[in-house]
PDB file of N, CA and C in Angstrom:
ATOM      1  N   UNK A   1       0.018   5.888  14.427  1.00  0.00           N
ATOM      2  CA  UNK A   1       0.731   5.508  13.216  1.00  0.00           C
ATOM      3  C   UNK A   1       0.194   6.350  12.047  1.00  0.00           C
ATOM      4  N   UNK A   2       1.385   6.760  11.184  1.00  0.00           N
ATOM      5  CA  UNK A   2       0.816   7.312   9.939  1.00  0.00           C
ATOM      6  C   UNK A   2      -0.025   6.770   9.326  1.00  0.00           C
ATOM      7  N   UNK A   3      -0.931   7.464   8.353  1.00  0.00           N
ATOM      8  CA  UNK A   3      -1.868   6.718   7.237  1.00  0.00           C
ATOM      9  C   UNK A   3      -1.035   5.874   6.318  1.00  0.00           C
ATOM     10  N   UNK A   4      -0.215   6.679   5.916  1.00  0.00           N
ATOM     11  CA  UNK A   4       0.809   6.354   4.933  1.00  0.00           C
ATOM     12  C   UNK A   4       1.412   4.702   5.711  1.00  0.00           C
ATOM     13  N   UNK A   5       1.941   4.681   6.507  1.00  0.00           N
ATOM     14  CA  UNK A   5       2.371   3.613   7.464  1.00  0.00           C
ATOM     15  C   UNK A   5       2.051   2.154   7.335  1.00  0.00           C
ATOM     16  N   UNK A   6       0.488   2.672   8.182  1.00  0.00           N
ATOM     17  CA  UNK A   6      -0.800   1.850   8.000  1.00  0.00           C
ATOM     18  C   UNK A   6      -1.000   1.010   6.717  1.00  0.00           C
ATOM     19  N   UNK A   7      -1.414   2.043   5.805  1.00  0.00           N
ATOM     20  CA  UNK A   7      -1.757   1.154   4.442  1.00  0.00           C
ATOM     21  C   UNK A   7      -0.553   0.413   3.912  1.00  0.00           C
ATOM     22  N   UNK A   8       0.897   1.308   3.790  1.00  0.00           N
ATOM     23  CA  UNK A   8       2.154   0.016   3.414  1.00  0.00           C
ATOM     24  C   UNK A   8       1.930  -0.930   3.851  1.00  0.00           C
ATOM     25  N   UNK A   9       1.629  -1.314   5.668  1.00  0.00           N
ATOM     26  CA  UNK A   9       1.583  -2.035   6.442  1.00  0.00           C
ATOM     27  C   UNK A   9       0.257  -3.282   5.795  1.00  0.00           C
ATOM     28  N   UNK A  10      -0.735  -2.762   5.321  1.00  0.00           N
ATOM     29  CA  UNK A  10      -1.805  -3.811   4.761  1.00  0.00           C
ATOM     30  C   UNK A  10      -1.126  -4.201   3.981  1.00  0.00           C
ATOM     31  N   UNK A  11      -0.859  -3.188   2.746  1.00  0.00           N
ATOM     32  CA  UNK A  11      -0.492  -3.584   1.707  1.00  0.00           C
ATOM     33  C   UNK A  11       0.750  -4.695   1.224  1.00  0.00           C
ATOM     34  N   UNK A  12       1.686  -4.669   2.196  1.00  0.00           N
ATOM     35  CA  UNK A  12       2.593  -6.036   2.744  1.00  0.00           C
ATOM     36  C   UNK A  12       1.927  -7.382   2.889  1.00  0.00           C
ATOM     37  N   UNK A  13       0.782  -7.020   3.576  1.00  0.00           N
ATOM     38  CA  UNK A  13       0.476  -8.380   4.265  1.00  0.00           C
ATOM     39  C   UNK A  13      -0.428  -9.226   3.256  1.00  0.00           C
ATOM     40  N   UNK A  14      -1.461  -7.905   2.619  1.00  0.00           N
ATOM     41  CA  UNK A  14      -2.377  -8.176   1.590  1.00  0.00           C
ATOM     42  C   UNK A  14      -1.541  -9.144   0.025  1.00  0.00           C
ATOM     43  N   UNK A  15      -0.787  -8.230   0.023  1.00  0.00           N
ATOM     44  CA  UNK A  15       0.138  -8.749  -1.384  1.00  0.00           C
ATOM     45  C   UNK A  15       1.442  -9.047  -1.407  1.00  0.00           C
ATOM     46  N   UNK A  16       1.718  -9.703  -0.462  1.00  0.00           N
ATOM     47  CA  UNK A  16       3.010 -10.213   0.310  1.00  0.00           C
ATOM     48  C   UNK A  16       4.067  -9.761  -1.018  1.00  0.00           C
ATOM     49  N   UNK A  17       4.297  -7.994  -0.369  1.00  0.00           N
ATOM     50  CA  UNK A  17       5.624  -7.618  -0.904  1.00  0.00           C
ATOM     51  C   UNK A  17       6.458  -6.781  -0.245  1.00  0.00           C
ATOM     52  N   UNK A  18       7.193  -6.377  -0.624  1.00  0.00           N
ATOM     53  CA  UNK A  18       8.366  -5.741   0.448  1.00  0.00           C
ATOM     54  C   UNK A  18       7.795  -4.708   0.900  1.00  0.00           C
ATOM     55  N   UNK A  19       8.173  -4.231   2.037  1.00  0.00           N
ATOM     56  CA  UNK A  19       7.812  -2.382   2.700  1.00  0.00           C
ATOM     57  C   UNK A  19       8.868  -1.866   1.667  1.00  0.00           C
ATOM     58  N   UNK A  20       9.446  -1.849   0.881  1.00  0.00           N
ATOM     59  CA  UNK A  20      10.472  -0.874   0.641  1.00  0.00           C
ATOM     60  C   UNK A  20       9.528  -0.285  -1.191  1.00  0.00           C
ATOM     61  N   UNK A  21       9.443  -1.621  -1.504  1.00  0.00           N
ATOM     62  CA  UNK A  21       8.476  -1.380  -2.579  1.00  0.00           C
ATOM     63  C   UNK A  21       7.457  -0.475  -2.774  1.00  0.00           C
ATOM     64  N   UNK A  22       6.325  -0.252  -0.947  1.00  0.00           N
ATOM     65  CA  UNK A  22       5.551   0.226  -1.134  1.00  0.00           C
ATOM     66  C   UNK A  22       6.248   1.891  -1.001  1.00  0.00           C
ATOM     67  N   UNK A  23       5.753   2.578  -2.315  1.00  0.00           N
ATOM     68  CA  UNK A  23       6.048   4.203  -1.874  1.00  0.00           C
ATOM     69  C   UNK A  23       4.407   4.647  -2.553  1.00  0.00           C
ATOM     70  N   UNK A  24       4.356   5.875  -2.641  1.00  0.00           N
ATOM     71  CA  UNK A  24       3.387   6.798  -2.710  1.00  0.00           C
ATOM     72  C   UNK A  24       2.886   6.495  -4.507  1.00  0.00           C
ATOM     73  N   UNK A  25       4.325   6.038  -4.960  1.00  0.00           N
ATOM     74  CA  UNK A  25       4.084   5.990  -7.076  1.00  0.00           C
ATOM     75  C   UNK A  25       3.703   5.008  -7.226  1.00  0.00           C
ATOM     76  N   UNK A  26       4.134   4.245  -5.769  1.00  0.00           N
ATOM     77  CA  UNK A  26       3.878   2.736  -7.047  1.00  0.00           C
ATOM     78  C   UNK A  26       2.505   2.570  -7.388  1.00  0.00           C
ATOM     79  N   UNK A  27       2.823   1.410  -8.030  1.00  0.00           N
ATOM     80  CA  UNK A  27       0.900   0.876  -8.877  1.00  0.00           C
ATOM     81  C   UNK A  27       0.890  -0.249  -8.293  1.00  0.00           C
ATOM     82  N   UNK A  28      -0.252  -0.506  -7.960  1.00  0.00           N
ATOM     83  CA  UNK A  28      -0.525  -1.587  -7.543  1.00  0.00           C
ATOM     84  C   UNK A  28      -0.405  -2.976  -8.025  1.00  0.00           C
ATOM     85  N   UNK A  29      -0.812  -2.695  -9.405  1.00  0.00           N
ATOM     86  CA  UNK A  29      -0.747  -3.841 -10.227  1.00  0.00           C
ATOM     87  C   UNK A  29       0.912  -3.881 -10.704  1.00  0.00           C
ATOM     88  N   UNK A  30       0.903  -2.777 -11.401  1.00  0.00           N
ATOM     89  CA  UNK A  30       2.767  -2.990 -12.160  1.00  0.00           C
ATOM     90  C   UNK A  30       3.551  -3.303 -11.432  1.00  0.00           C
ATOM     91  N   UNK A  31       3.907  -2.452 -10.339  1.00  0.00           N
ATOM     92  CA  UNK A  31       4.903  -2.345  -9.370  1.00  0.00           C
ATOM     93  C   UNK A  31       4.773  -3.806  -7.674  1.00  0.00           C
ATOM     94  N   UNK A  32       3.590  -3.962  -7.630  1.00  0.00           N
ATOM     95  CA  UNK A  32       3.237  -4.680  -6.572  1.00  0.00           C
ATOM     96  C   UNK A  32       2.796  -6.009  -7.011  1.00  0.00           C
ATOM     97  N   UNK A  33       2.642  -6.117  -7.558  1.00  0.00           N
ATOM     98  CA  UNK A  33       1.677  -7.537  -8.433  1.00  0.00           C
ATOM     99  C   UNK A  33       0.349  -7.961  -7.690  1.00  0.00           C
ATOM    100  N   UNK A  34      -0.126  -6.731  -7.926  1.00  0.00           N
ATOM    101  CA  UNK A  34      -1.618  -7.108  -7.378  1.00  0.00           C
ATOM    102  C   UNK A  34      -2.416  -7.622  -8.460  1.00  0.00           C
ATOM    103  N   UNK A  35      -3.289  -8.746  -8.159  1.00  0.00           N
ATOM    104  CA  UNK A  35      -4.486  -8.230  -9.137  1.00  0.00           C
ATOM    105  C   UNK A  35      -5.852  -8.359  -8.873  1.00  0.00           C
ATOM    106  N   UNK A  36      -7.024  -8.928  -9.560  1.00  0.00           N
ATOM    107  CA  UNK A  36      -8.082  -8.425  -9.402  1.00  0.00           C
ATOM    108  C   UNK A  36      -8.497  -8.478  -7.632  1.00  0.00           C
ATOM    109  N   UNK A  37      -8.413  -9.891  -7.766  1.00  0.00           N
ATOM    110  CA  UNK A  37      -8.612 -10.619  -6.133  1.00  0.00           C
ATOM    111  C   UNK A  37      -7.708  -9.859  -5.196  1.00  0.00           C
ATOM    112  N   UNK A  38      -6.330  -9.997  -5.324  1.00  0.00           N
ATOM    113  CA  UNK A  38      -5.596  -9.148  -3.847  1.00  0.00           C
ATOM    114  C   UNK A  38      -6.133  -7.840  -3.855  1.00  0.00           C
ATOM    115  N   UNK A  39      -6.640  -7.168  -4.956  1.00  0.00           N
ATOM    116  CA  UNK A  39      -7.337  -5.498  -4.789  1.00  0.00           C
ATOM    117  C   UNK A  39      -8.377  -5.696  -3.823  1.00  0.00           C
ATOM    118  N   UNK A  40      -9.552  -7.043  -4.031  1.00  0.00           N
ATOM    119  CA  UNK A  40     -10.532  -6.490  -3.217  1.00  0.00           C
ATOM    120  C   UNK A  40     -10.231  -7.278  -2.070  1.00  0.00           C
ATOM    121  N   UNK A  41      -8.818  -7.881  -1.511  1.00  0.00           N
ATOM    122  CA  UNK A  41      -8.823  -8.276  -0.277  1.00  0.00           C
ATOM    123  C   UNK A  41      -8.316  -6.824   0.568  1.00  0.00           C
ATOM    124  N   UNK A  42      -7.280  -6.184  -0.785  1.00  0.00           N
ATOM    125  CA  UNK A  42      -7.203  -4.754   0.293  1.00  0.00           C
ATOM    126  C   UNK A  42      -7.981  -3.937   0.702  1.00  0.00           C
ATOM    127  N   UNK A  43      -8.904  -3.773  -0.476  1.00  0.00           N
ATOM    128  CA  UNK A  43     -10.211  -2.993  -0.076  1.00  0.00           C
ATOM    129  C   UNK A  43     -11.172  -3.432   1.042  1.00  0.00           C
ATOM    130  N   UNK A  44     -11.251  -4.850   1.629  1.00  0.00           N
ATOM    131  CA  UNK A  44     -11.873  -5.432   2.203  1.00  0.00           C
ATOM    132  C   UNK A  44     -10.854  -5.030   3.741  1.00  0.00           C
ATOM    133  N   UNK A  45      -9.317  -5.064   3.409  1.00  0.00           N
ATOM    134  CA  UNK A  45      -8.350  -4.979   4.458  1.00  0.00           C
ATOM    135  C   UNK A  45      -8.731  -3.125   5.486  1.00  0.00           C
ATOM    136  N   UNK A  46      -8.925  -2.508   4.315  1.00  0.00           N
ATOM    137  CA  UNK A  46      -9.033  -1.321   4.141  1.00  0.00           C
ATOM    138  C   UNK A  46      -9.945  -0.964   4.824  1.00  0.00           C
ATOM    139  N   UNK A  47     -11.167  -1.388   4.522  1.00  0.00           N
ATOM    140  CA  UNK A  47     -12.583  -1.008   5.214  1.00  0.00           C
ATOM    141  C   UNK A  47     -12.566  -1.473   6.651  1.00  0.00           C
ATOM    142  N   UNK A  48     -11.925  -2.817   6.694  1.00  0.00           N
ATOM    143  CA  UNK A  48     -12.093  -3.129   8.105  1.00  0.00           C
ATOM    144  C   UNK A  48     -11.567  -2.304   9.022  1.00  0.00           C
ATOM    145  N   UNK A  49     -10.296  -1.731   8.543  1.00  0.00           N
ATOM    146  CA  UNK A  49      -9.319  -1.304   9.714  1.00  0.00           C
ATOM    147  C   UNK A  49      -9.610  -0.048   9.831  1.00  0.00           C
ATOM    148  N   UNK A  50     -10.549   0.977   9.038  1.00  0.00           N
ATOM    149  CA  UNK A  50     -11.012   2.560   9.513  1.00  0.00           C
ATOM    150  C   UNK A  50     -12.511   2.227   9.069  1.00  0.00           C
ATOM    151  N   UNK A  51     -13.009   1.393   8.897  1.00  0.00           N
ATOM    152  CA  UNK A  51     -14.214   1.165   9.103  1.00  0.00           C
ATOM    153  C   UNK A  51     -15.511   2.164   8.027  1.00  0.00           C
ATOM    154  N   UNK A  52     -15.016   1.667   7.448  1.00  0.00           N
ATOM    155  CA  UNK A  52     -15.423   2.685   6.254  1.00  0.00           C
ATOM    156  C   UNK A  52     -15.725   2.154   4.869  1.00  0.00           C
ATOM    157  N   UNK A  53     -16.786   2.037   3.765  1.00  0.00           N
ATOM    158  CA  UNK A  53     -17.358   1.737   2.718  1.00  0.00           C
ATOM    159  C   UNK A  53     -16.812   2.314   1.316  1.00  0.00           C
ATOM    160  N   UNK A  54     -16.241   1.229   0.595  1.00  0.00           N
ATOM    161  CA  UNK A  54     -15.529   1.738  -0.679  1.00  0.00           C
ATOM    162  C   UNK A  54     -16.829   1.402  -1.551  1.00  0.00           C
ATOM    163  N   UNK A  55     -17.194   2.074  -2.232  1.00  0.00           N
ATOM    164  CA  UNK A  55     -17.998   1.796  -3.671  1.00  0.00           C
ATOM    165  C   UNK A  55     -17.217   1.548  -4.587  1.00  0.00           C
ATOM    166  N   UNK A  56     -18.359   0.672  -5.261  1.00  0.00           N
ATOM    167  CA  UNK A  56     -18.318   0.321  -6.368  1.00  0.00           C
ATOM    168  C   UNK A  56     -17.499   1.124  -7.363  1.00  0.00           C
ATOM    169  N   UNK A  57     -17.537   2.191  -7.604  1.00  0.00           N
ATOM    170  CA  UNK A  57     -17.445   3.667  -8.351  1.00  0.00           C
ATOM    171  C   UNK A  57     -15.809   3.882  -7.654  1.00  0.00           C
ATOM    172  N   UNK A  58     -15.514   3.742  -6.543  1.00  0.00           N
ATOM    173  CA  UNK A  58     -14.293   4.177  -6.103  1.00  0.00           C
ATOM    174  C   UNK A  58     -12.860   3.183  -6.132  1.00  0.00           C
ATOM    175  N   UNK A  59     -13.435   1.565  -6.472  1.00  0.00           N
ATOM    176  CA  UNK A  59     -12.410   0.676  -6.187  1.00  0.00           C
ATOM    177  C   UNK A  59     -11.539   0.844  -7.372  1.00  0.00           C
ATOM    178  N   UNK A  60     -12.181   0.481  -8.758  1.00  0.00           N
ATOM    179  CA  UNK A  60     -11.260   1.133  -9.934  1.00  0.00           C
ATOM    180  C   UNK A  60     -10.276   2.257  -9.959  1.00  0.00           C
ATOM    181  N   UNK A  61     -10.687   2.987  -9.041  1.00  0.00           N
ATOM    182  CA  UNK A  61      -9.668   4.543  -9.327  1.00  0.00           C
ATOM    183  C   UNK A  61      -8.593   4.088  -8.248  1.00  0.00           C
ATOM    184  N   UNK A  62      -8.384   2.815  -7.525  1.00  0.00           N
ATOM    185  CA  UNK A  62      -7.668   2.564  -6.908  1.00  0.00           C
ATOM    186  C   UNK A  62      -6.073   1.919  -7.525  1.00  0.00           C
ATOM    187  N   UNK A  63      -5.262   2.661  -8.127  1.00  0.00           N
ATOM    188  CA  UNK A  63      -4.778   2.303  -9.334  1.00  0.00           C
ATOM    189  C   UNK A  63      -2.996   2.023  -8.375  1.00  0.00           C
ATOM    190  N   UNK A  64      -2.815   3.282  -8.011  1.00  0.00           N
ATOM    191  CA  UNK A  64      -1.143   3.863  -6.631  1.00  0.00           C
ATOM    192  C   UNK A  64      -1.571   3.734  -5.557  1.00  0.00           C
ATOM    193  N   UNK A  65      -0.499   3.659  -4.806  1.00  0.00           N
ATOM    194  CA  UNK A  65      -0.993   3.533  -3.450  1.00  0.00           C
ATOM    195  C   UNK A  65      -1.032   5.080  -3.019  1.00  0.00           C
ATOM    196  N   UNK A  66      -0.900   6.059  -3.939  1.00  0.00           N
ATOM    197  CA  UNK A  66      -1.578   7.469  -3.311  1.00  0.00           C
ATOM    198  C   UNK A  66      -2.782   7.477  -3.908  1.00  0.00           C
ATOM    199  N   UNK A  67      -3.652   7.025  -4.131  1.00  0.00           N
ATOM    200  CA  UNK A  67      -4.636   6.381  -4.991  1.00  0.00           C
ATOM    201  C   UNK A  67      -5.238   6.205  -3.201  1.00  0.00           C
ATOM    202  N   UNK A  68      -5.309   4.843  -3.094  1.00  0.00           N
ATOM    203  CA  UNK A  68      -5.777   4.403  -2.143  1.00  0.00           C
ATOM    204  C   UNK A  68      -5.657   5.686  -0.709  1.00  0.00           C
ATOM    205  N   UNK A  69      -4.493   6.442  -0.629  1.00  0.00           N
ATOM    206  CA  UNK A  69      -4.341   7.080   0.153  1.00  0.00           C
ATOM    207  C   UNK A  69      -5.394   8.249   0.409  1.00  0.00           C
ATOM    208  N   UNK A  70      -5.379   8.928  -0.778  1.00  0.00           N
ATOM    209  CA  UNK A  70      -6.529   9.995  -0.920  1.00  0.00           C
ATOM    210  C   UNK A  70      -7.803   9.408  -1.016  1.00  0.00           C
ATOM    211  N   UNK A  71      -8.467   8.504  -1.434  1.00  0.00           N
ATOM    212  CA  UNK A  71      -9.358   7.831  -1.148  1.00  0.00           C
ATOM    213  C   UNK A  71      -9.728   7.817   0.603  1.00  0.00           C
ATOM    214  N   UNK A  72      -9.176   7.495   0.953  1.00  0.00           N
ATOM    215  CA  UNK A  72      -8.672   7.003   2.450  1.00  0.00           C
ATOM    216  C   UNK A  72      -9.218   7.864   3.885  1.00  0.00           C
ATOM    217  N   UNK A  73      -8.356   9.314   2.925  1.00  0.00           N
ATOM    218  CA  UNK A  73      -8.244  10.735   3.549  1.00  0.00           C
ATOM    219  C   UNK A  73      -9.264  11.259   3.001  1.00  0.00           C
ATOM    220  N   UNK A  74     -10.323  11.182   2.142  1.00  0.00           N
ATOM    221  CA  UNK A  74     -11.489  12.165   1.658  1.00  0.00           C
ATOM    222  C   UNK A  74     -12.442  11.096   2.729  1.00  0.00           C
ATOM    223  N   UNK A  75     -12.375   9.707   2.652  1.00  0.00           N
ATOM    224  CA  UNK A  75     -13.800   9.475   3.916  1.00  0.00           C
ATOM    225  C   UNK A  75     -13.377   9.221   5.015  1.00  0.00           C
ATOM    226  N   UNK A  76     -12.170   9.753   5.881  1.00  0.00           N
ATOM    227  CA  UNK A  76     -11.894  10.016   7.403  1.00  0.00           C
ATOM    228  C   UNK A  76     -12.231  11.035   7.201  1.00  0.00           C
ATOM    229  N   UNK A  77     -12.603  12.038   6.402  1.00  0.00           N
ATOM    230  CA  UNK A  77     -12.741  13.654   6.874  1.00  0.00           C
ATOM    231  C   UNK A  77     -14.169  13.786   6.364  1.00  0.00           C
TER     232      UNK A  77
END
């Protein structure tokens, strides 16, 4: 499955909103109605499923879901 895929796929379940909603622009907060709490259940969603450590320093810049994406893709590589 795509990355891209994947994270819509959390991001549905995390912040119960449409797949169609999630694209690459949206914001998390404006567009999705996330807020403080559903961020760090994704981040928590996030880490579990590629197994991998968000800092402190990195959750803020988590703003789009290409946000989260490149995040994503700089610690799989």
């Amino acid at each position: 499955m795509e990355l891209f895929d994947k994270v819509r796929e959390l991001l549905v379940e995390e912040l119960d909103c449409e797949a169609s909603d999630v694209t690459m622009e949206a914001h998390l907060f404006e567009d999705l109605d996330a807020d403080s709490l559903s961020l760090m259940q994704v981040v928590v969603a996030l880490e579990g499923e590629y197994d991998i450590a968000l800092s402190d320093d990195e959750i803020p810049n988590i703003q789009t879901v290409a946000d989260a994406i490149n995040i994503l893709k700089d610690k799989l590589n």
